[in-house]
C-alpha atoms as a PDB file:
ATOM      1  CA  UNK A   1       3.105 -27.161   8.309  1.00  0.00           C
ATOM      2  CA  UNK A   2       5.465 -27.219   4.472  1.00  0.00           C
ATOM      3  CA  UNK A   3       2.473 -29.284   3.487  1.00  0.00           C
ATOM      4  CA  UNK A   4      -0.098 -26.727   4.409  1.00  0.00           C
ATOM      5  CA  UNK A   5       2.255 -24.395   2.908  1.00  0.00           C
ATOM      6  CA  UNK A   6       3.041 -26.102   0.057  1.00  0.00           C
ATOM      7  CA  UNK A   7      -0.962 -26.316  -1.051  1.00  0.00           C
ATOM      8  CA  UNK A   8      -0.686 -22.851  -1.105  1.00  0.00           C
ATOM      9  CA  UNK A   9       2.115 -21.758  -2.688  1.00  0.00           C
ATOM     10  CA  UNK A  10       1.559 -24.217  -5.657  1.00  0.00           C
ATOM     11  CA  UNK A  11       3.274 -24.044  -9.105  1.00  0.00           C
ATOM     12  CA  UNK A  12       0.941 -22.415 -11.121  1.00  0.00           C
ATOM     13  CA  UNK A  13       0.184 -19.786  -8.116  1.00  0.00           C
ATOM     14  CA  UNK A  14       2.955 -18.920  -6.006  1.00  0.00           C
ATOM     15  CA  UNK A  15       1.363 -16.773  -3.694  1.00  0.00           C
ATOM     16  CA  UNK A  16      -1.351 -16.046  -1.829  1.00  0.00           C
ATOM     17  CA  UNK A  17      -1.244 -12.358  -2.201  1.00  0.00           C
ATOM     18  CA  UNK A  18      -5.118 -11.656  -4.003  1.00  0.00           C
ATOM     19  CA  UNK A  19      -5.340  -8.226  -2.885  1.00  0.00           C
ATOM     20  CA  UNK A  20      -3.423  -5.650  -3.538  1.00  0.00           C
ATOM     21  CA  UNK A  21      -4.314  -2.010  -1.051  1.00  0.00           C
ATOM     22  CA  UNK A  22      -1.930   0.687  -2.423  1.00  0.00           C
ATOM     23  CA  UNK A  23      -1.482   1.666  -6.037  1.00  0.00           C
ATOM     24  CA  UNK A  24      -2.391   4.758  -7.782  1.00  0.00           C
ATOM     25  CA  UNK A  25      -4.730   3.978 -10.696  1.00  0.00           C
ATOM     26  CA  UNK A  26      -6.808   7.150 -10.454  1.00  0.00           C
ATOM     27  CA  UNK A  27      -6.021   8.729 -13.838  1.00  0.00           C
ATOM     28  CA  UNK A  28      -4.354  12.589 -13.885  1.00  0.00           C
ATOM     29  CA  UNK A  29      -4.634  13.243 -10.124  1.00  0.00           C
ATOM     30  CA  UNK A  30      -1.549  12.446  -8.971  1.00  0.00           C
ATOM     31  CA  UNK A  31       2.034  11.200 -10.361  1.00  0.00           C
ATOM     32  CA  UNK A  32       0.232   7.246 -11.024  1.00  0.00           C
ATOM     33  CA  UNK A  33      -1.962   6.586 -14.127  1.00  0.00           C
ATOM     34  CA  UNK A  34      -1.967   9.862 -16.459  1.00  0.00           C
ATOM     35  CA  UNK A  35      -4.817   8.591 -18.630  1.00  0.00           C
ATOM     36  CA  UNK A  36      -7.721   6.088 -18.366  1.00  0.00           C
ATOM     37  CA  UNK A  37      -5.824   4.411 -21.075  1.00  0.00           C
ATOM     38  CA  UNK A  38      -3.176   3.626 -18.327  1.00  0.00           C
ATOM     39  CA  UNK A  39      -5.704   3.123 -16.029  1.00  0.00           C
ATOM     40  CA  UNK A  40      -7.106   0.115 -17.538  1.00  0.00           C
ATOM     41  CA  UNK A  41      -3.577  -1.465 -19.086  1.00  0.00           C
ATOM     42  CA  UNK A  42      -2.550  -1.148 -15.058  1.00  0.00           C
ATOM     43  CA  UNK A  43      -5.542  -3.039 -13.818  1.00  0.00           C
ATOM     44  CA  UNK A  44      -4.937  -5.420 -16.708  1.00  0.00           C
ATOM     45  CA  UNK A  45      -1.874  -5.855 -15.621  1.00  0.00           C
ATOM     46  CA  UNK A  46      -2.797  -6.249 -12.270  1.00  0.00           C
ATOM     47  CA  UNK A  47      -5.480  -8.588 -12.406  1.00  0.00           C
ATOM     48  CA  UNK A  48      -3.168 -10.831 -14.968  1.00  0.00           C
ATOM     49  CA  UNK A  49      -0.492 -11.435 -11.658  1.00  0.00           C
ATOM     50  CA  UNK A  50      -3.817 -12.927  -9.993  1.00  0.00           C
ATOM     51  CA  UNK A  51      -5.176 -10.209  -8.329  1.00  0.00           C
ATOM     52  CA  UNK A  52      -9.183 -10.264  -7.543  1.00  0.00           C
ATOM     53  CA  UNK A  53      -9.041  -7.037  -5.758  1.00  0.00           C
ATOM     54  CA  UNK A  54      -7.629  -3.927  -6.363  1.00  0.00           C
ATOM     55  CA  UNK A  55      -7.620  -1.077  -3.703  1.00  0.00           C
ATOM     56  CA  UNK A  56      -6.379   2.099  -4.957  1.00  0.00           C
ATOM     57  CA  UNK A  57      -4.814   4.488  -2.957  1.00  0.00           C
ATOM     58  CA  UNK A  58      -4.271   8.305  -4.663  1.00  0.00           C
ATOM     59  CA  UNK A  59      -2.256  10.462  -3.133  1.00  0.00           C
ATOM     60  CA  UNK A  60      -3.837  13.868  -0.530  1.00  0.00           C
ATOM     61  CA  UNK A  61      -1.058  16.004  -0.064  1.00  0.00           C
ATOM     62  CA  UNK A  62      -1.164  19.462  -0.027  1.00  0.00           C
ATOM     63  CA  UNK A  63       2.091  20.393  -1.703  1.00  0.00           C
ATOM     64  CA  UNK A  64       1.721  17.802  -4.748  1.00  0.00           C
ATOM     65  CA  UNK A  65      -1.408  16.788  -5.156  1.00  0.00           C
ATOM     66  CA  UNK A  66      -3.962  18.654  -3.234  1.00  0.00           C
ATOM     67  CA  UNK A  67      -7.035  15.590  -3.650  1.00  0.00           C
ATOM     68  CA  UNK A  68     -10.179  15.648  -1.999  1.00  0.00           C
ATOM     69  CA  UNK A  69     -12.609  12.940  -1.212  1.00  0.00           C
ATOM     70  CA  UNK A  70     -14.745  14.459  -3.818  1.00  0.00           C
ATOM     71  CA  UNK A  71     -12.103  14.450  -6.716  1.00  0.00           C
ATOM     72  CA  UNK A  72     -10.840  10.970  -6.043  1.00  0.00           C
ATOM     73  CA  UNK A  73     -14.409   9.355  -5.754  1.00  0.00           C
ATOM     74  CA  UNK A  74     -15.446  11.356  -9.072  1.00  0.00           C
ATOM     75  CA  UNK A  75     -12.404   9.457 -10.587  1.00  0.00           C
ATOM     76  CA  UNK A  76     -13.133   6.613  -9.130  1.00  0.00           C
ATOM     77  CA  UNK A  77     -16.079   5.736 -10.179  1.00  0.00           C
ATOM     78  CA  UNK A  78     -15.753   7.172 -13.898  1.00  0.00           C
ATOM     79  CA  UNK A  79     -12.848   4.233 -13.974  1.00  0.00           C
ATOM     80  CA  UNK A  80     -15.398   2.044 -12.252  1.00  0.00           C
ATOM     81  CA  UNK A  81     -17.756   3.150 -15.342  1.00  0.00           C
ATOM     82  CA  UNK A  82     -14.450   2.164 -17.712  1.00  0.00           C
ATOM     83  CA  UNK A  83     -14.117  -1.440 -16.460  1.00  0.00           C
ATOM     84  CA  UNK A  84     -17.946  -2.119 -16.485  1.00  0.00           C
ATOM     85  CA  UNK A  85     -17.927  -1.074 -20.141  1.00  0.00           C
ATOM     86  CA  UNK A  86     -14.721  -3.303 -21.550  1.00  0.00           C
ATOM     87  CA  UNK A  87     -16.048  -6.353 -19.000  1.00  0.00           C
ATOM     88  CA  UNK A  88     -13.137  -6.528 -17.143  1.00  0.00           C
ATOM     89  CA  UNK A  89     -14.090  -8.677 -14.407  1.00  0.00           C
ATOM     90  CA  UNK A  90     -11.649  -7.513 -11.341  1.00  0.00           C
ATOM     91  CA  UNK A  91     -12.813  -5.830  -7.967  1.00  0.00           C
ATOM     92  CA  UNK A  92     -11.892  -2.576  -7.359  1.00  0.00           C
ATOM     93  CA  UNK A  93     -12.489   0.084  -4.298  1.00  0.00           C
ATOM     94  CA  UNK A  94     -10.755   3.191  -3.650  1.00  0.00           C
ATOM     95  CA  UNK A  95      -9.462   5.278  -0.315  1.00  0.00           C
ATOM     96  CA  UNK A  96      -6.291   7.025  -0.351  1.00  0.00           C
ATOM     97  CA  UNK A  97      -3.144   7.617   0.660  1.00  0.00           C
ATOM     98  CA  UNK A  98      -2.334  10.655   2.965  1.00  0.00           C
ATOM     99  CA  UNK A  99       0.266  12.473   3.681  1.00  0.00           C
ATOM    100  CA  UNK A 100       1.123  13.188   7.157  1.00  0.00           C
ATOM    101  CA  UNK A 101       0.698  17.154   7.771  1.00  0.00           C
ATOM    102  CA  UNK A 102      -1.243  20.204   8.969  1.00  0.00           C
ATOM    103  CA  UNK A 103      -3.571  19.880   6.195  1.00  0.00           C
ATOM    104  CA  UNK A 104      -3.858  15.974   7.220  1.00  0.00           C
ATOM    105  CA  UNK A 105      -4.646  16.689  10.474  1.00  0.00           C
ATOM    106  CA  UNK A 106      -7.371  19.856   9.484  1.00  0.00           C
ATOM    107  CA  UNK A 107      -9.143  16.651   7.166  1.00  0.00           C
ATOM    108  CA  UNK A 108      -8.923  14.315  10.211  1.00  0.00           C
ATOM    109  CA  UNK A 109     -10.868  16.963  12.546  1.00  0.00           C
ATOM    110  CA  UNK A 110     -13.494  17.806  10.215  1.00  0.00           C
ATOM    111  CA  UNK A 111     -14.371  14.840   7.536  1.00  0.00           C
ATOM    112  CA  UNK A 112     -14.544  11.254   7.306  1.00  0.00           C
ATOM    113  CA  UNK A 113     -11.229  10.275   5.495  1.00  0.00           C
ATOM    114  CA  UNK A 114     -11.092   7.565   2.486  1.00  0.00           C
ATOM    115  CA  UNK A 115     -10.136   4.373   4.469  1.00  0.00           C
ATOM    116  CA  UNK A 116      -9.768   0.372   3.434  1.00  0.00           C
ATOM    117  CA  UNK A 117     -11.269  -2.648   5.340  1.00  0.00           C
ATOM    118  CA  UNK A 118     -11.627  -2.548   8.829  1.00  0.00           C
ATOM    119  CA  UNK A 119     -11.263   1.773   9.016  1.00  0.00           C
ATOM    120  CA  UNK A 120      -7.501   1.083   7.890  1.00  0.00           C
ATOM    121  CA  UNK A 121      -6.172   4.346   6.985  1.00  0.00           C
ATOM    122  CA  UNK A 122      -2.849   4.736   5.041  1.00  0.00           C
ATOM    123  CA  UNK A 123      -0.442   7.122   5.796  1.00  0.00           C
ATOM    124  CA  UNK A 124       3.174   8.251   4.656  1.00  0.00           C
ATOM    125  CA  UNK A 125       5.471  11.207   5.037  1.00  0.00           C
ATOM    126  CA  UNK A 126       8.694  12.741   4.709  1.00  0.00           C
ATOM    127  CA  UNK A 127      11.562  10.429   3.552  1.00  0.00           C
ATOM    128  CA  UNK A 128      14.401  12.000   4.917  1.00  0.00           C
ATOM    129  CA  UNK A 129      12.430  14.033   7.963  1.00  0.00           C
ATOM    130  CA  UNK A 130      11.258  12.558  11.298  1.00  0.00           C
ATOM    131  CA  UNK A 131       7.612  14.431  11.087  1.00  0.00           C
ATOM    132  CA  UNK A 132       7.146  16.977  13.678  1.00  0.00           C
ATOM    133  CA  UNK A 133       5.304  15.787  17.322  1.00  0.00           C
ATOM    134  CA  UNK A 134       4.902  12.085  15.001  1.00  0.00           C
ATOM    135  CA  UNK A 135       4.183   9.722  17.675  1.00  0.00           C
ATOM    136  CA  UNK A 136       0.943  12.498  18.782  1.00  0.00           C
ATOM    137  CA  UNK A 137      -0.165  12.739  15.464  1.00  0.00           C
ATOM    138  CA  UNK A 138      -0.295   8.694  15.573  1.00  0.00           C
ATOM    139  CA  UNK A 139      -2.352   9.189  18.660  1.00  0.00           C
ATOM    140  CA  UNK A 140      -4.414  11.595  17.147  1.00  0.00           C
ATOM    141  CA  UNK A 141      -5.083   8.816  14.253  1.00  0.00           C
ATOM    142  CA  UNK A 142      -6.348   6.253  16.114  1.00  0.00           C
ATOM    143  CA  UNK A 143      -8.546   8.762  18.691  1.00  0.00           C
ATOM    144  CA  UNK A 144     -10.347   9.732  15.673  1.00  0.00           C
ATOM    145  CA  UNK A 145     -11.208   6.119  15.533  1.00  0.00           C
ATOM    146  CA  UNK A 146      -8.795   5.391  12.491  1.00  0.00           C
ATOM    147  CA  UNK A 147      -6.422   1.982  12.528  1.00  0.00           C
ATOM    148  CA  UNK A 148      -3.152   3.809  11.160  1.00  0.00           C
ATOM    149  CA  UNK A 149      -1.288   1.919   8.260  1.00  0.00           C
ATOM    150  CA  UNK A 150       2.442   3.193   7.040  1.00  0.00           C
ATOM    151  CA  UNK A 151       2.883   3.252   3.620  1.00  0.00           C
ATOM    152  CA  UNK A 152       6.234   1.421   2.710  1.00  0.00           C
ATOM    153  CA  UNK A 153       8.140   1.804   6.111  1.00  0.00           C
ATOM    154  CA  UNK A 154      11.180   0.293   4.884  1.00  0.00           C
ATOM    155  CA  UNK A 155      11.535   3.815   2.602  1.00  0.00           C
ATOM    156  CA  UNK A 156      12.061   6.424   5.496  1.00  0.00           C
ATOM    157  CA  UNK A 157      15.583   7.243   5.306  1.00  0.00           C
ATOM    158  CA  UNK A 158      15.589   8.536   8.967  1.00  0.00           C
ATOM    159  CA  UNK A 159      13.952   5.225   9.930  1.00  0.00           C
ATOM    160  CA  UNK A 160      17.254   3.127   8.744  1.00  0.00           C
ATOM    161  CA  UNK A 161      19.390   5.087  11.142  1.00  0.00           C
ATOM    162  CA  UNK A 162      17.463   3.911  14.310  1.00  0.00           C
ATOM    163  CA  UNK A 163      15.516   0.800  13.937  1.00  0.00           C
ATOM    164  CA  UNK A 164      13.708   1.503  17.529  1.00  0.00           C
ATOM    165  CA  UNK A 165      11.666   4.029  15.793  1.00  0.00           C
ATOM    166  CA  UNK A 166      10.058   0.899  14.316  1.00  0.00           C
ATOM    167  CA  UNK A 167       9.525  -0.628  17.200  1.00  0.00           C
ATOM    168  CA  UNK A 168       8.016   2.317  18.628  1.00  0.00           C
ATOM    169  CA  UNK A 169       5.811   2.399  16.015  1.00  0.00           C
ATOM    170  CA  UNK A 170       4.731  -1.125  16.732  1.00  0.00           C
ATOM    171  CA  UNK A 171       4.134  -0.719  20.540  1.00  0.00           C
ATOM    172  CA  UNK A 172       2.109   2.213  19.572  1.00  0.00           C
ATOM    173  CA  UNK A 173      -0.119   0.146  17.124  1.00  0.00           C
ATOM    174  CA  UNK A 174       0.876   1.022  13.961  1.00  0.00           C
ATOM    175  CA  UNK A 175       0.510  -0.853  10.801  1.00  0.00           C
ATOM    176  CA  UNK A 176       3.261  -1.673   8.362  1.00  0.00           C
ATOM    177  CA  UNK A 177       2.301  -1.941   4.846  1.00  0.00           C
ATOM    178  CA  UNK A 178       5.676  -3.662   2.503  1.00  0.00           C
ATOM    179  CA  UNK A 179       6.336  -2.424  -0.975  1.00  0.00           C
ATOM    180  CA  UNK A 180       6.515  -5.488  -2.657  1.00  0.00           C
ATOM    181  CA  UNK A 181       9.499  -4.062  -5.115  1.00  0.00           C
ATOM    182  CA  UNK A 182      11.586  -3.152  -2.307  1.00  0.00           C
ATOM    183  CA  UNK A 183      12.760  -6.611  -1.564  1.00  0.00           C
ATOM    184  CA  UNK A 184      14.516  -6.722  -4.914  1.00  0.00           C
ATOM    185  CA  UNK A 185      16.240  -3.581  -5.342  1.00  0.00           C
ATOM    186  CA  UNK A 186      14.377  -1.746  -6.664  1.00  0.00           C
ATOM    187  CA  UNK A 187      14.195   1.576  -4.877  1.00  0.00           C
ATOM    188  CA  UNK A 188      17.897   0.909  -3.507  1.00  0.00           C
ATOM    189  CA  UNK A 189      19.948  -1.633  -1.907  1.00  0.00           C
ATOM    190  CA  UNK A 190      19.866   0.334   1.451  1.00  0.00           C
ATOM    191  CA  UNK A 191      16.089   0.434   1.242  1.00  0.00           C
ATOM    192  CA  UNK A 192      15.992  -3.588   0.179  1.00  0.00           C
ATOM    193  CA  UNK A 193      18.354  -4.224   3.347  1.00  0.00           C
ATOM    194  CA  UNK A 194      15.577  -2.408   5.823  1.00  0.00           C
ATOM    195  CA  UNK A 195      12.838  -4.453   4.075  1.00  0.00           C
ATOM    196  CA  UNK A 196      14.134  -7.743   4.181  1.00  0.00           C
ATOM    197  CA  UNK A 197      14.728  -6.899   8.025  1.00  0.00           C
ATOM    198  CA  UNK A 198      11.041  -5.812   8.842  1.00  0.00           C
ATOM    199  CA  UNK A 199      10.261  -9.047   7.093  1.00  0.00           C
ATOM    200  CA  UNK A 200      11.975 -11.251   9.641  1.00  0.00           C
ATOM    201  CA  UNK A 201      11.243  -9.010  12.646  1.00  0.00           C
ATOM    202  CA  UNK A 202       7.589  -9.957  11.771  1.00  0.00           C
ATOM    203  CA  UNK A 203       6.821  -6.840  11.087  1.00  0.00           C
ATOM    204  CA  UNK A 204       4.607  -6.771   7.973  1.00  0.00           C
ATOM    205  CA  UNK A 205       0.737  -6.748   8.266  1.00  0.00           C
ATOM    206  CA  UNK A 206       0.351  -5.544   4.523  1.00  0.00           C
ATOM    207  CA  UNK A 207       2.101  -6.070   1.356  1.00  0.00           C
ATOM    208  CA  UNK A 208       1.287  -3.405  -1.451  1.00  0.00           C
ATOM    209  CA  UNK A 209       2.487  -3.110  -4.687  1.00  0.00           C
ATOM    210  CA  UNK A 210       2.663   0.949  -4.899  1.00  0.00           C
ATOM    211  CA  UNK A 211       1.839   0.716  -8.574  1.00  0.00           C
ATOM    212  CA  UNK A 212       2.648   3.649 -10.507  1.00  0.00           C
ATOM    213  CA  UNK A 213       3.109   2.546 -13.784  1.00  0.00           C
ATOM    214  CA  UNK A 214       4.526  -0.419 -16.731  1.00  0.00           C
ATOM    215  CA  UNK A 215       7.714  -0.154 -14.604  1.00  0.00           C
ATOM    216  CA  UNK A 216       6.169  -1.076 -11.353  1.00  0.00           C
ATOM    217  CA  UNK A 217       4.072  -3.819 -12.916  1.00  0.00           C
ATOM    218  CA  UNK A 218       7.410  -5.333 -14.274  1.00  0.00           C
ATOM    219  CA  UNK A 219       9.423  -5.516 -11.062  1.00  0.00           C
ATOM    220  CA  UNK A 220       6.668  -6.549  -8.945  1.00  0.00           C
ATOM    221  CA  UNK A 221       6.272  -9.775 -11.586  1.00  0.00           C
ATOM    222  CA  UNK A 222       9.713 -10.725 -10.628  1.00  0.00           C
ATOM    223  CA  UNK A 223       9.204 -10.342  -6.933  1.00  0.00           C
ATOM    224  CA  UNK A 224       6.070 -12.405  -7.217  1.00  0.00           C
ATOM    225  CA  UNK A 225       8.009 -15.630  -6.514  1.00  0.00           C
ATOM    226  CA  UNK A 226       7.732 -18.589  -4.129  1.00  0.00           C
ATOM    227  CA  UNK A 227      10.132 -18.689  -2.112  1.00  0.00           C
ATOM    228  CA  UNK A 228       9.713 -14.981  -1.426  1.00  0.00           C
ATOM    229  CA  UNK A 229       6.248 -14.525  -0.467  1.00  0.00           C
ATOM    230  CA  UNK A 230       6.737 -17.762   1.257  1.00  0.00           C
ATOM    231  CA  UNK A 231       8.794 -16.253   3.638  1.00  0.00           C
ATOM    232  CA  UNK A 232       7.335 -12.905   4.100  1.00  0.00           C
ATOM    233  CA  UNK A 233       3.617 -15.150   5.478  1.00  0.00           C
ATOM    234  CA  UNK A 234       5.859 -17.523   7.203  1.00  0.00           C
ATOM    235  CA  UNK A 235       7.246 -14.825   9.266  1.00  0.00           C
ATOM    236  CA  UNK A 236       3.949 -12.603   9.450  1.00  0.00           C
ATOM    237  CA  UNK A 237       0.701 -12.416   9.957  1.00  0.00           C
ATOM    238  CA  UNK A 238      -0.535 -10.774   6.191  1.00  0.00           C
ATOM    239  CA  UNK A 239      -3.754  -8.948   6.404  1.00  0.00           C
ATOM    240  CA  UNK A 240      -4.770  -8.744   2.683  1.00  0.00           C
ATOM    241  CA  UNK A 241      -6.902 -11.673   2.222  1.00  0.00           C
ATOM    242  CA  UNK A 242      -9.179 -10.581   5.088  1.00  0.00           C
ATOM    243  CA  UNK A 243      -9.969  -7.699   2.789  1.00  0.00           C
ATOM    244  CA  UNK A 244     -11.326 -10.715  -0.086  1.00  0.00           C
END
């Protein structure tokens, strides 16, 4: 098995992390890229830590950043256009990342929602708030024929004070997708604590690198390292490279 492991995880790649499913490289539509200037240096950036596939994940929230499908796919593919014209040879799809609320659930009754792979859908909500009748919303998810991914579980506040609501979230079905940063520190060491736990509960189906901007790229470079990743597929079953 360290042999098998060790062929992956080789010196001059020390992971086996190609695809990345939640960043937000959309320019001006939400608080990632705010130019397709920063667009492109992002997927540069990107595709220089190895990636071959990019999925980008702007946020639909009706308080911030009120997307539709039509907005982000117009975006989409005028970065699409971008890449094509500086031959940038990198793979990249969009769907998006939704917040959890009444205007979530008016989307998931009437349209087909922006989804990754196999109808993965990712969601997120309040940090510090247990969302209102959560676990029926969940249900409501995956009637609608949606597998539900959360966006960066280790980050819910409320979450750290009762780790069953995790497992709950399990038994119900419910996709974890890691923030790759969190593991060193860098959203807090409270937040890093949580994540390294989901990592050895076997928690973790997705790892993400929530990319943002420069800062994100620079911090997930760091995390990027053997003996990390090692441990996060040794302890779970990582879903990414299905998505090659």
């Amino acid at each position: 098995m360290f042999e098998i492991f060790k062929k992956i995880f080789s010196e001059k790649e020390p992971y086996n992390y190609k695809v990345d499913i939640h960043s937000h490289l959309i320019p001006a539509i939400d608080d990632g890229a705010k130019s397709m200037q920063d667009s492109i240096e992002l997927i540069k950036g990107l595709h220089s830590l190895g990636f071959q596939k990019i999925i980008t994940t702007p946020h639909t929230m009706s308080h911030r950043f009120l997307n539709s499908k039509e907005t982000i796919l117009e975006g989409y593919k005028n970065v699409q256009a971008e890449l094509i014209a500086q031959d940038i040879d990198i793979v990249l799809e969009v769907a998006s990342e939704y917040y959890l609320d009444e205007y979530f659930l008016e989307l998931l009754s009437k349209e087909k929602l922006l989804t990754f792979g196999d109808n993965y859908l990712l969601f997120e909500h309040s940090v510090g708030l247990k969302p209102a009748n959560y676990e029926n919303n969940i249900f409501e998810i995956k009637v609608a024929g949606y597998q539900p991914v959360l966006a960066h579980p280790e980050r819910y506040i409320f979450m750290h004070r009762d780790f069953k609501i995790y497992e709950r979230l399990k038994e119900q079905g419910v996709l974890f997708q890691l923030n790759l940063n969190s593991l060193g520190g860098y959203y807090s060491k409270e937040v890093a604590k949580v994540a390294h736990r989901l990592v050895d509960a076997g928690f973790i189906d997705f790892i993400g690198s929530d990319t943002h901007h420069q800062t994100h790229l620079k911090h997930l470079k760091q995390n990027l390292n053997y003996k990390q990743i090692e441990h996060i597929f040794l302890k779970n079953t990582i879903l990414n490279e299905q998505l090659l």
